[in-house]
Protein backbone atom coordinates (compact mmCIF):
# COMPACT_ATOMS: atom_id res chain seq x y z
CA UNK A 1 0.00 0.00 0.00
CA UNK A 2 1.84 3.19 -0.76
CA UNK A 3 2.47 5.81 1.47
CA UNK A 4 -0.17 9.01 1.21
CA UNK A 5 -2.80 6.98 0.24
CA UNK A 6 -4.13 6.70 3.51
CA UNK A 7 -4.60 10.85 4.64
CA UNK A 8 -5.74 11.39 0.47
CA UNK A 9 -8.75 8.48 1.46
CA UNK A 10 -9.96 10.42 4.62
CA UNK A 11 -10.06 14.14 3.37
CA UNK A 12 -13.52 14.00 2.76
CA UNK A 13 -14.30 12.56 6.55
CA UNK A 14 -12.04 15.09 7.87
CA UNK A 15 -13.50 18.41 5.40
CA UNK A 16 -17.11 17.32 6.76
CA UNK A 17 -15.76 17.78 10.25
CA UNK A 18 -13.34 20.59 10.16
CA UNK A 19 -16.32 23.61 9.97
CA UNK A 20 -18.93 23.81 12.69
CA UNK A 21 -19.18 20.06 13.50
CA UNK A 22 -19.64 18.73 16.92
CA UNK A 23 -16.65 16.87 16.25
CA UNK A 24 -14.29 19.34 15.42
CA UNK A 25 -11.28 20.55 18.09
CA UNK A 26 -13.04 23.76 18.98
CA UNK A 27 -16.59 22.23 19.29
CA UNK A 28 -15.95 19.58 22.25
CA UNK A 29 -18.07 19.58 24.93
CA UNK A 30 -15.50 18.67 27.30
CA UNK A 31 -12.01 17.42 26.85
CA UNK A 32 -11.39 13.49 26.35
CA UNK A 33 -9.16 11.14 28.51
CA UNK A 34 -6.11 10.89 26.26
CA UNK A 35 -4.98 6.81 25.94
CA UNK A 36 -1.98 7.28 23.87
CA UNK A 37 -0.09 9.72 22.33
CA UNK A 38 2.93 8.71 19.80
CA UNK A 39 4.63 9.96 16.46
CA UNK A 40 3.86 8.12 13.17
CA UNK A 41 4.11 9.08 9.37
CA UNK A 42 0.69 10.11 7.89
CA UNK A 43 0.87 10.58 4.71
CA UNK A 44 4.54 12.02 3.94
CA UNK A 45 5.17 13.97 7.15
CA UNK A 46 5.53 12.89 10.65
CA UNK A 47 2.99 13.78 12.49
CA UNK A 48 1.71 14.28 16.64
CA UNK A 49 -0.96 11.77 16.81
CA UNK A 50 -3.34 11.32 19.63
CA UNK A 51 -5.57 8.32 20.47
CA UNK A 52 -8.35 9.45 23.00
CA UNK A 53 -11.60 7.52 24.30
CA UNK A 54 -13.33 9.01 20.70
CA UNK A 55 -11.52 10.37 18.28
CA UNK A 56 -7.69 9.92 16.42
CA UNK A 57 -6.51 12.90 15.99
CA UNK A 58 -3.18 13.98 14.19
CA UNK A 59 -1.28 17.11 13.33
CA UNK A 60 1.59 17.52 11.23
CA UNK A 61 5.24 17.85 12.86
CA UNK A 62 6.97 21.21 11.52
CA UNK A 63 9.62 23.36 11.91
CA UNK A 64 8.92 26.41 13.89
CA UNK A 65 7.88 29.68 11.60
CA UNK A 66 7.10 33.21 12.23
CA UNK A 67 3.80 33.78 14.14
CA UNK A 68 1.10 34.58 12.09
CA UNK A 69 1.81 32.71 8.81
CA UNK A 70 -1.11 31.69 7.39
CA UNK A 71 0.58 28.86 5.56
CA UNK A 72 2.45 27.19 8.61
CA UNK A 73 -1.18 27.77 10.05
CA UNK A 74 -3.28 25.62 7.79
CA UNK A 75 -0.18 22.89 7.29
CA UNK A 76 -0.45 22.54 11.06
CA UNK A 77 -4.40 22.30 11.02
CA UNK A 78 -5.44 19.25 13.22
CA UNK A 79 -7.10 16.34 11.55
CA UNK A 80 -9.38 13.58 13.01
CA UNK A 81 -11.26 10.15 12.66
CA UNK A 82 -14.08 8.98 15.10
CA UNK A 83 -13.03 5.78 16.40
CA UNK A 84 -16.75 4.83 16.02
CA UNK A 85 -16.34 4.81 11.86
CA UNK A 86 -13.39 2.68 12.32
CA UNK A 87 -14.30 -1.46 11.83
CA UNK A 88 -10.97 -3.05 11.66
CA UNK A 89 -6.96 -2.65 12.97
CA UNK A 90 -4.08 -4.56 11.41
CA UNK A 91 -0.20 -4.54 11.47
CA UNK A 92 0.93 -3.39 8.40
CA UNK A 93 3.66 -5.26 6.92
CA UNK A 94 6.32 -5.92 3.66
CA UNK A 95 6.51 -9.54 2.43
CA UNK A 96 8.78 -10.14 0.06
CA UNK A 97 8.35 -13.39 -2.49
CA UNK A 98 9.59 -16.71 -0.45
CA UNK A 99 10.06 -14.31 2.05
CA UNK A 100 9.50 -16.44 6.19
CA UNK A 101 7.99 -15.11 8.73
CA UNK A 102 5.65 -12.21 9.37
CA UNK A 103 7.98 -9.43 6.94
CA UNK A 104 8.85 -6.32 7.56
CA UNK A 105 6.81 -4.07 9.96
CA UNK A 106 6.25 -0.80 8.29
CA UNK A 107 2.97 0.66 11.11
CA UNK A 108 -0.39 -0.37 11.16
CA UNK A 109 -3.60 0.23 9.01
CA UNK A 110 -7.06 1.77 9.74
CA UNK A 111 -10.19 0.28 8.09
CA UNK A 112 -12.78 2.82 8.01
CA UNK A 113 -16.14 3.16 7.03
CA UNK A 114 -17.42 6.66 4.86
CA UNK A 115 -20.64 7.67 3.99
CA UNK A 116 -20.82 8.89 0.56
CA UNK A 117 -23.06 10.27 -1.73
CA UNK A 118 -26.48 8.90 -2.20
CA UNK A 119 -26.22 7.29 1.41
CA UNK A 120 -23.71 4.99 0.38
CA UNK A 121 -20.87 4.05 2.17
CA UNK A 122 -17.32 3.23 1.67
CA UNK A 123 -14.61 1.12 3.62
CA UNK A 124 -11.35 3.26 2.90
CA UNK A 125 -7.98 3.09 4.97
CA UNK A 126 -5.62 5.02 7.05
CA UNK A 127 -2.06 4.25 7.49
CA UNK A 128 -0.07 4.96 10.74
CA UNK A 129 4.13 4.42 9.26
CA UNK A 130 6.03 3.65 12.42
CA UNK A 131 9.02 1.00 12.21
CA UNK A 132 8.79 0.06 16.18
CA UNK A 133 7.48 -3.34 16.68
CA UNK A 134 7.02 -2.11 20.42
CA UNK A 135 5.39 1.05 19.88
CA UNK A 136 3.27 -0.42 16.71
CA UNK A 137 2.10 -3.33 19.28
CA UNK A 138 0.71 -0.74 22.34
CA UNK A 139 -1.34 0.70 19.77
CA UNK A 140 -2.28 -2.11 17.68
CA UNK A 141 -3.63 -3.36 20.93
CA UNK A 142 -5.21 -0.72 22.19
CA UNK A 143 -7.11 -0.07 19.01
CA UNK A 144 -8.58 -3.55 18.95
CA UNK A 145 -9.83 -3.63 22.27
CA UNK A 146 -12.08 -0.30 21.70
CA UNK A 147 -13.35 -1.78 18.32
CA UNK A 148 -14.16 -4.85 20.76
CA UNK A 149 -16.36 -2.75 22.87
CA UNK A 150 -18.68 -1.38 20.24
CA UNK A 151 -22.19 -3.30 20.74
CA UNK A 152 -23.98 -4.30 18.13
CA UNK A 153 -21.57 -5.54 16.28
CA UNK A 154 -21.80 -9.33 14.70
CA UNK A 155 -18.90 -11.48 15.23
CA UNK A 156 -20.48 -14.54 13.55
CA UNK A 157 -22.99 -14.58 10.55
CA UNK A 158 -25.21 -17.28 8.74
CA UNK A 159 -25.05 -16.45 5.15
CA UNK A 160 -27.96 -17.55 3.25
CA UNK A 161 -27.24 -17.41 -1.02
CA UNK A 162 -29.61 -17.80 -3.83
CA UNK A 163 -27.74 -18.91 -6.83
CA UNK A 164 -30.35 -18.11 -8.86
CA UNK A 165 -30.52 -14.19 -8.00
CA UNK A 166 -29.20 -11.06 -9.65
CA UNK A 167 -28.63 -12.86 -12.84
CA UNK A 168 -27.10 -15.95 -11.07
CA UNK A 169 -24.52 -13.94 -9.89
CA UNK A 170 -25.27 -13.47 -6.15
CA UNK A 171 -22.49 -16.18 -5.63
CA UNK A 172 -20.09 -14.26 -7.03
CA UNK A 173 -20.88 -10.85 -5.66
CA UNK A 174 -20.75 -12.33 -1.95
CA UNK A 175 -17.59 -13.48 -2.98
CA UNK A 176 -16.01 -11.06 -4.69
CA UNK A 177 -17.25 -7.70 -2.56
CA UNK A 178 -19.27 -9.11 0.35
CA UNK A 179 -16.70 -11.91 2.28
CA UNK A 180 -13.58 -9.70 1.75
CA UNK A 181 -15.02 -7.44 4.17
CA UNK A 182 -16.17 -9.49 6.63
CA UNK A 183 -12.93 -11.44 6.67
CA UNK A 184 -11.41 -8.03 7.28
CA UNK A 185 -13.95 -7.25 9.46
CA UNK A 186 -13.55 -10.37 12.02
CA UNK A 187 -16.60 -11.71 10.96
CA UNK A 188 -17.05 -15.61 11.12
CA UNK A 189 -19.20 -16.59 8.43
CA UNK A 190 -21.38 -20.16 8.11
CA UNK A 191 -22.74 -20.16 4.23
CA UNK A 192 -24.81 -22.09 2.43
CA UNK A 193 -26.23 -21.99 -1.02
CA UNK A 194 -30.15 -21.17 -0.41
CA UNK A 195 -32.74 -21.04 -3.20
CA UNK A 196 -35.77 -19.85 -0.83
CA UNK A 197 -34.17 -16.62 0.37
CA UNK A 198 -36.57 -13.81 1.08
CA UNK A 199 -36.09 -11.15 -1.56
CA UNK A 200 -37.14 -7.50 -0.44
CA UNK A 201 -35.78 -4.01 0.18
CA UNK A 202 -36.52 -3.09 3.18
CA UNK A 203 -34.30 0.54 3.02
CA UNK A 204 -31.61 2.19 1.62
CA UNK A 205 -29.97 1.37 -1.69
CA UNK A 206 -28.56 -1.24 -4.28
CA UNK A 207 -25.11 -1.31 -3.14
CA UNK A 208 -23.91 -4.25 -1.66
CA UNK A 209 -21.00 -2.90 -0.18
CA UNK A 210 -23.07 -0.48 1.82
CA UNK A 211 -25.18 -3.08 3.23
CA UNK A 212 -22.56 -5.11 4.23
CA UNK A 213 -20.39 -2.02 5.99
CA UNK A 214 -23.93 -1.24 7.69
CA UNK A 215 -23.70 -5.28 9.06
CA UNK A 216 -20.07 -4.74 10.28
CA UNK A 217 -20.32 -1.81 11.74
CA UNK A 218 -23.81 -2.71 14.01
CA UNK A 219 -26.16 0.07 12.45
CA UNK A 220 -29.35 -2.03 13.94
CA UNK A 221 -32.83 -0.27 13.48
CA UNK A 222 -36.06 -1.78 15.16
CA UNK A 223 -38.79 -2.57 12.49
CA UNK A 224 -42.39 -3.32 12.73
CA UNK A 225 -43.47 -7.30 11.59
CA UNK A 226 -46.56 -8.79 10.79
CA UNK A 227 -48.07 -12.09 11.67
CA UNK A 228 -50.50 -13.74 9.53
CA UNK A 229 -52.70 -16.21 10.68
CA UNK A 230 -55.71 -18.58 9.41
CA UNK A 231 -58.27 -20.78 11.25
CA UNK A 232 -56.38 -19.59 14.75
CA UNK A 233 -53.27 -21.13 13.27
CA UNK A 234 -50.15 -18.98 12.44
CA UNK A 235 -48.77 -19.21 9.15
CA UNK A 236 -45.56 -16.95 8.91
CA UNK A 237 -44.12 -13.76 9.51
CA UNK A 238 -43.73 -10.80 7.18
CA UNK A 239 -43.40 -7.29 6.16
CA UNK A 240 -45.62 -6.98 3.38
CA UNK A 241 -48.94 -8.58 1.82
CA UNK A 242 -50.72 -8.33 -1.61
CA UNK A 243 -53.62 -10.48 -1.89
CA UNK A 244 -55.96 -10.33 -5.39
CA UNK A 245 -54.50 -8.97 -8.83
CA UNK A 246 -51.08 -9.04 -6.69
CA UNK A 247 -51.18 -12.62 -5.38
CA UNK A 248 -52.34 -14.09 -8.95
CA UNK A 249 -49.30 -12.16 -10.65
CA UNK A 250 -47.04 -13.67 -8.29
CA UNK A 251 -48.69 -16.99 -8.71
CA UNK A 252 -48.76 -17.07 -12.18
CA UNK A 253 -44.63 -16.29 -12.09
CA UNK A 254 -44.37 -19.64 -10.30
CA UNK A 255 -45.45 -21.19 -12.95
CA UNK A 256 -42.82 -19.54 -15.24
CA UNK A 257 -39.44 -20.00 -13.29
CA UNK A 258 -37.99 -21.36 -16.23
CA UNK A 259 -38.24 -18.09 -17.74
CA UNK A 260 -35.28 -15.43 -16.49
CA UNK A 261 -36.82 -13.10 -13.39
CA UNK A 262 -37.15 -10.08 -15.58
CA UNK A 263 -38.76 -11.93 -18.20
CA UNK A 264 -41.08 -14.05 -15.81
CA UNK A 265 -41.89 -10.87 -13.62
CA UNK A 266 -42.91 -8.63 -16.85
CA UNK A 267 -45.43 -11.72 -18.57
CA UNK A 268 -46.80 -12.33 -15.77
CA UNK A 269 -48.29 -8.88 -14.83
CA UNK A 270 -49.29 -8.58 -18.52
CA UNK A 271 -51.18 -11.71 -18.40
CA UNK A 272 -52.67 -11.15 -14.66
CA UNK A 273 -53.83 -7.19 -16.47
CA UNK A 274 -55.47 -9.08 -19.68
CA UNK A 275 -57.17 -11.67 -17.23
CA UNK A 276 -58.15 -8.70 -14.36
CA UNK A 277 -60.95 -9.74 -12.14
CA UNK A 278 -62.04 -8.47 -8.53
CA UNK A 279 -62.05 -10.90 -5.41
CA UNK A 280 -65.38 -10.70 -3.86
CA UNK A 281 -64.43 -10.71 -0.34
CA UNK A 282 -65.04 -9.23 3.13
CA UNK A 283 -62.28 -6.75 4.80
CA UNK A 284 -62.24 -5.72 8.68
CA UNK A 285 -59.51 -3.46 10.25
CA UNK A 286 -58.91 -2.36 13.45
CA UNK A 287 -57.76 1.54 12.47
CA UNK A 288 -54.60 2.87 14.75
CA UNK A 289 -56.70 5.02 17.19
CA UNK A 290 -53.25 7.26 18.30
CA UNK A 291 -52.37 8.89 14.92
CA UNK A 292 -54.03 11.67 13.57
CA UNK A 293 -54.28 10.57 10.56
CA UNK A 294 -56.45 7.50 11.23
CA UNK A 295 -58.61 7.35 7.91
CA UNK A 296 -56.41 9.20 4.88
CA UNK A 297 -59.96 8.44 3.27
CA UNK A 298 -63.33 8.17 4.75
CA UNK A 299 -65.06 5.14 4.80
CA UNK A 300 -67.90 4.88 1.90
CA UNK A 301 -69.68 2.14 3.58
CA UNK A 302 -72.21 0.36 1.31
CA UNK A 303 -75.55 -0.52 2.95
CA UNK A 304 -74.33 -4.03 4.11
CA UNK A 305 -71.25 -2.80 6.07
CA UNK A 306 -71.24 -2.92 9.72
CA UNK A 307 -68.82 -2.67 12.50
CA UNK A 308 -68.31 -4.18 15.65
CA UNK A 309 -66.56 -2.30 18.11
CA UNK A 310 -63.91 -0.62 16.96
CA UNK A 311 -63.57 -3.09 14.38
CA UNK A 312 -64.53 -1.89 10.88
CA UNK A 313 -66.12 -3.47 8.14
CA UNK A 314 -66.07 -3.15 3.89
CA UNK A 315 -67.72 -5.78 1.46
CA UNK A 316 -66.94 -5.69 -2.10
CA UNK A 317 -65.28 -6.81 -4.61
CA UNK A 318 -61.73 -5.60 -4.77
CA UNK A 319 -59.07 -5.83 -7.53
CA UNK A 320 -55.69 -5.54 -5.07
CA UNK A 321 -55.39 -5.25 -1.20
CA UNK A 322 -52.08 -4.38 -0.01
CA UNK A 323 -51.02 -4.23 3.66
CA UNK A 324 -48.03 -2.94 4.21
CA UNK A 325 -45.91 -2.47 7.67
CA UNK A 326 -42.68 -0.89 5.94
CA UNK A 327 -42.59 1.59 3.11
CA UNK A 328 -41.36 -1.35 0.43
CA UNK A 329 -38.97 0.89 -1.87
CA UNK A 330 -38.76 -0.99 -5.08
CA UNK A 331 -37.65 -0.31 -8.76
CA UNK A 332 -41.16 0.19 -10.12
CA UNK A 333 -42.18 2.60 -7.11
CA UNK A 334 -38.80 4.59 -5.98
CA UNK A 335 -41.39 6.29 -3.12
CA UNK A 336 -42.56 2.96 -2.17
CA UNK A 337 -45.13 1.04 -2.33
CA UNK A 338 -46.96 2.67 0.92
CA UNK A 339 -45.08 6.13 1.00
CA UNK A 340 -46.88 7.14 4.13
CA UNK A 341 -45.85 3.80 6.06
CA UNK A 342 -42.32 3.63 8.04
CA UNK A 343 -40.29 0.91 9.31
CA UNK A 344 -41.11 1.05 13.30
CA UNK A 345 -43.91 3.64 13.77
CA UNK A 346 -46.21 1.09 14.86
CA UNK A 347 -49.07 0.94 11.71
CA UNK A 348 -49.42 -0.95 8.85
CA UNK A 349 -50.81 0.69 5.97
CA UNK A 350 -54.18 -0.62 4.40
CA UNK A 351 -54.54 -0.17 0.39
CA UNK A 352 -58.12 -0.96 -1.19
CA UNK A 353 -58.56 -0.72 -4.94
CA UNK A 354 -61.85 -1.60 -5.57
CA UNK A 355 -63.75 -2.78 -9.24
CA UNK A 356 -63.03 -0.43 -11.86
CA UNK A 357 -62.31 -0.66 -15.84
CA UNK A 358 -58.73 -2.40 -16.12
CA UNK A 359 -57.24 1.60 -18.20
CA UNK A 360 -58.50 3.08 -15.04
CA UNK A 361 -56.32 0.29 -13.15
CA UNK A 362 -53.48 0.15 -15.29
CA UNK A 363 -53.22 4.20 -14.69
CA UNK A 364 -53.04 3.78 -10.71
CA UNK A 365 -50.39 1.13 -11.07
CA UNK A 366 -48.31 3.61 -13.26
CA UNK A 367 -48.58 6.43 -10.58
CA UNK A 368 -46.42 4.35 -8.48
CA UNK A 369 -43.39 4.83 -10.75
CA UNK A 370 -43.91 8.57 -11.41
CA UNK A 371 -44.45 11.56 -8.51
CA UNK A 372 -48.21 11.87 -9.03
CA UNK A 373 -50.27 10.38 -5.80
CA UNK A 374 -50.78 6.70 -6.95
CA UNK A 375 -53.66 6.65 -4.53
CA UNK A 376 -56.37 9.87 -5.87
CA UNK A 377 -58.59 7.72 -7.24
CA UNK A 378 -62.23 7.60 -6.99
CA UNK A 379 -61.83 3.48 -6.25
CA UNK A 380 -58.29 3.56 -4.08
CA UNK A 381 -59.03 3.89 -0.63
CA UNK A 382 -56.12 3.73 2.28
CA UNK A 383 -56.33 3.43 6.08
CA UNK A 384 -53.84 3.51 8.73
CA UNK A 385 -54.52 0.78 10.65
CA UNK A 386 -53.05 -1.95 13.47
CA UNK A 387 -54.93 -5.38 12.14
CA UNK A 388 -56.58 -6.42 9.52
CA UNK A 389 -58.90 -9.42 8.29
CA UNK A 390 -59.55 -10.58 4.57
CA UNK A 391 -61.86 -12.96 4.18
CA UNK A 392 -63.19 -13.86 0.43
CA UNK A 393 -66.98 -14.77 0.07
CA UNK A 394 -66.78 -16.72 -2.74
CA UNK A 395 -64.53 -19.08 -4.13
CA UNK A 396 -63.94 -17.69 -7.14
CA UNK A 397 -60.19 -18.14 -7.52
CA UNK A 398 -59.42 -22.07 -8.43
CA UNK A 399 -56.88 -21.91 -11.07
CA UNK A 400 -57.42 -18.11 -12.22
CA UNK A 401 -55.25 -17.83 -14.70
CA UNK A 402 -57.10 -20.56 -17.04
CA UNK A 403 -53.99 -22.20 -17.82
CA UNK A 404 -54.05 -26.16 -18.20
CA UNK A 405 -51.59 -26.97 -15.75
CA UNK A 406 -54.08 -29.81 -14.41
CA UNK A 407 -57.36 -30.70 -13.00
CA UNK A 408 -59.30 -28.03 -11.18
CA UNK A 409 -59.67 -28.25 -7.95
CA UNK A 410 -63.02 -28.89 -5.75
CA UNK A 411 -64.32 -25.46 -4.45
CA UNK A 412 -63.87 -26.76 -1.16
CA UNK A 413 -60.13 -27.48 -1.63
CA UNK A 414 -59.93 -23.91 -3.30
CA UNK A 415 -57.04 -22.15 -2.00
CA UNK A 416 -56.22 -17.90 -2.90
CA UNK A 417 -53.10 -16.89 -3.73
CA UNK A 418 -51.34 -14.10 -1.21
CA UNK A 419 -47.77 -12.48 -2.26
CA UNK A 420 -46.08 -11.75 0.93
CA UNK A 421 -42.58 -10.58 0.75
CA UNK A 422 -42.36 -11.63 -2.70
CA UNK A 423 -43.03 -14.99 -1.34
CA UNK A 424 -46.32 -17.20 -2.76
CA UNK A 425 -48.64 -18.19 0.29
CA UNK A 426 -51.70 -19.78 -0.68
CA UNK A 427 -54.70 -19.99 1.76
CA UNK A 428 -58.66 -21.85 1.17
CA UNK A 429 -59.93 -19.39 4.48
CA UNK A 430 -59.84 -15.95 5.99
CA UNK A 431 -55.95 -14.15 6.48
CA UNK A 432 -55.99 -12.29 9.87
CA UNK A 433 -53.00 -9.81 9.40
CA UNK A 434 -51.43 -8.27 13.12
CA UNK A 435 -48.67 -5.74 13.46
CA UNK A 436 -46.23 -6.75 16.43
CA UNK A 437 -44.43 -3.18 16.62
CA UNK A 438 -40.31 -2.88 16.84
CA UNK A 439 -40.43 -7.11 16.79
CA UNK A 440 -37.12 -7.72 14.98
CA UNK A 441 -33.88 -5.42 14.67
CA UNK A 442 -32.01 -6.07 11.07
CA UNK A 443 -28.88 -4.35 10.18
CA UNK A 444 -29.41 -0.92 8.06
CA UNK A 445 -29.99 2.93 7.87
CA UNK A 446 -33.05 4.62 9.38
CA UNK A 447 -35.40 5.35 6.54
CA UNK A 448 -35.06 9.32 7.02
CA UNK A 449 -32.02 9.09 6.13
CA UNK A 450 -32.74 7.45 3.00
CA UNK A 451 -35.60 9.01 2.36
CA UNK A 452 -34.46 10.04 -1.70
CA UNK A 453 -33.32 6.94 -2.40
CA UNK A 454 -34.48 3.42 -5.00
CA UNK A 455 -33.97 0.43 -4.59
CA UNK A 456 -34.39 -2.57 -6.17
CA UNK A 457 -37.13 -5.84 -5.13
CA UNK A 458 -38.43 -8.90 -6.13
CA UNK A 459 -42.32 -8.24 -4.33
CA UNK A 460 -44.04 -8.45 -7.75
């Protein structure tokens, strides 16, 4: 690793600080417990470098000059890291070809982790030049024991691959960008080759290094999960739920897997459109009494819906219901699929499109890809709510797609297809849908931060 490349990495961590930042020299609150203090090349000067409880901080060695000179001045301008960014410590050494033993000791490297543009972030490197195996140890030492201390991060990981993703390369993106890190990182890693791995964007961004620098470095946010039930019995857990024209596109892509995913995913919506039919079905919902935005819209209740309680009840015939408890950012709607929803504000957002001509349809599903509200439509109706019931009146499903993939089933053995995480459920009864708030934590950036941002998803 040449020398320089190190302070040239960090400029843009250190710029951010420099200017009015809580983490800039002038701006501490109170002064920190120095740990060690030492000389070591940064760069291609020698420089004063201090390791205290949060921050490195270094400042170039020179020789004395006249007070007042602006250039000694910003030469000798103090830069820092936050030892909090930092994710791994190694001895840096020379190894020559058939070269025994360790080589030469030359200091030790920083692994650090940047946010960049876009909310992605970068692992980047520091080098501290100092030929003293003593001195190089104290601090080699002391530096891992504070990156031991940071909670939240993993030590040991169960990697879960689906060959058959991102073009069939998955495989070789862990390998390539993914492992590399971890390895660097300290991470123990158990993989196996997985072809039923949830596929979903829950936040943030496309960029597999990011996610894995937000795993290593313990960024844990709560987030709300749902639990869906039938007949008193619990099926699975989930973030997401389309049941109607968004079940029966994701079962009709079953039937396709032989096709690639971008081909399978695009037929089958064309096919589910040219075959479009309502669900006839009964929908309660509890609505979250605590936000002030309980009802976005008003309930038009037809003459045969009721309540009971608190409960609330539609009948109808609906052509998608989507309950959603995070936003789902995807490709085909960079504001999500339920804008309004967030990943642990306790809610779930409830999404009725009702009957209407399939141009009328087709037109709400393209709002979701553009900045026009995908829901102002005379027959879109949303509610924030905390559970919710589908029950279908009819069976009316079977095998909706009319393709002759076998004998029909008896109406009692009916079952209707439910796309939940981009997963296929399939269910003959009533789906009772409940939001546990803050269940899980998973590794990631809070949504506000990413608020701009597309991603990419496999939920349709």
């Amino acid at each position: 690793m040449p020398r320089g490349r190190g302070r040239s990495r960090v400029s843009a961590l250190v710029g951010a600080q420099e200017e009015g930042s809580a983490s800039s020299p002038t701006a501490q609150p109170q002064r920190e417990r120095v740990l060690l203090r030492g000389i070591f090349e940064i760069g291609r000067g020698s420089c004063d470098v201090v390791l205290s409880e949060r921050t490195l901080r270094w400042r170039p060695i020179l020789p004395e000059r006249p007070a007042g000179d602006s250039k000694c001045d910003l030469k000798c301008k103090e830069e820092l890291i936050e030892l909090k960014d930092i994710f791994s410590v190694k001895l840096k050494r020379r190894c020559f070809v058939k070269q025994q033993g360790n080589g030469t000791l030359l200091g030790i490297t920083l692994f650090i982790c940047l946010r960049k543009e876009q909310n992605k972030l970068k692992d980047s490197t520091l080098d501290l030049i100092n030929l003293s195996e003593d001195h190089c140890d104290i601090w080699f030492r002391e530096l891992e024991n504070i990156l031991t201390g940071f909670p939240n991060r993993p030590k040991s990981l169960k990697i879960l691959l689906n060959p058959q993703s991102h073009k069939k390369e998955a495989v070789h993106i862990y390998y390539e960008k993914v492992e590399p890190l971890l390895k660097l990182a300290g991470v123990s890693t158990d993989v196996t080759r997985s072809t039923n791995v949830l596929a979903h964007s829950l936040y943030g961004i496309a960029h597999v290094v990011t996610a894995t620098l937000h795993i290593i470095m313990g960024h844990l946010q709560p987030v709300d999960v749902c639990t869906f039930s039938a007949s008193g019995k619990l099926l699975r857990f989930g973030f997401s739920a389309m049941f109607g024209f968004g079940g029966r596109t994701l079962a009709l892509a079953e039937k396709y897997r032989w096709m690639s995913p971008n081909q399978r995913r695009d037929f089958a919506v064309i096919k589910a459109l040219a075959k479009l039919k309502p669900e006839d079905c009964t929908i309660s919902f509890l609505p979250l009494n605590n936000s002030q935005d309980v009802l976005q819209r008003r309930v038009q209740a037809s003459p045969k819906s009721g309540c009971s309680g608190p409960w609330q009840t539609l009948h109808g015939q609906f052509l998608n219901v989507s309950i959603m408890a995070i936003p789902c950012l995807c490709s085909v709607a960079p504001r999500g699929l339920a804008p309004n929803t967030r990943l642990n504000n306790g809610s779930m957002a409830l999404i009725l499109a009702r009957n209407t001509s399939r141009p009328e349809f087709i037109k709400h599903l393209k709002r979701y890809a553009s900045i026009k509200n995908q829901f102002s439509f005379p027959f879109v109706e949303t509610y924030t709510v905390e559970e919710v019931k589908v029950c279908p009146r009819t069976n009316t499903s079977g095998d909706n797609e009319g393709e002759e993939v076998g004998p029909h089933k008896p109406a009692s053995e009916t079952t209707f297809p439910w796309n939940v995480d981009g997963d296929l459920m399939e269910v003959a009864s009533e789906v009772h849908v409940r939001l546990h708030p803050g269940l899980i934590s998973l590794y990631g950036g809070s949504l506000e931060e990413m608020n701009d941002c597309s991603v990419t998803c496999n939920c349709l």
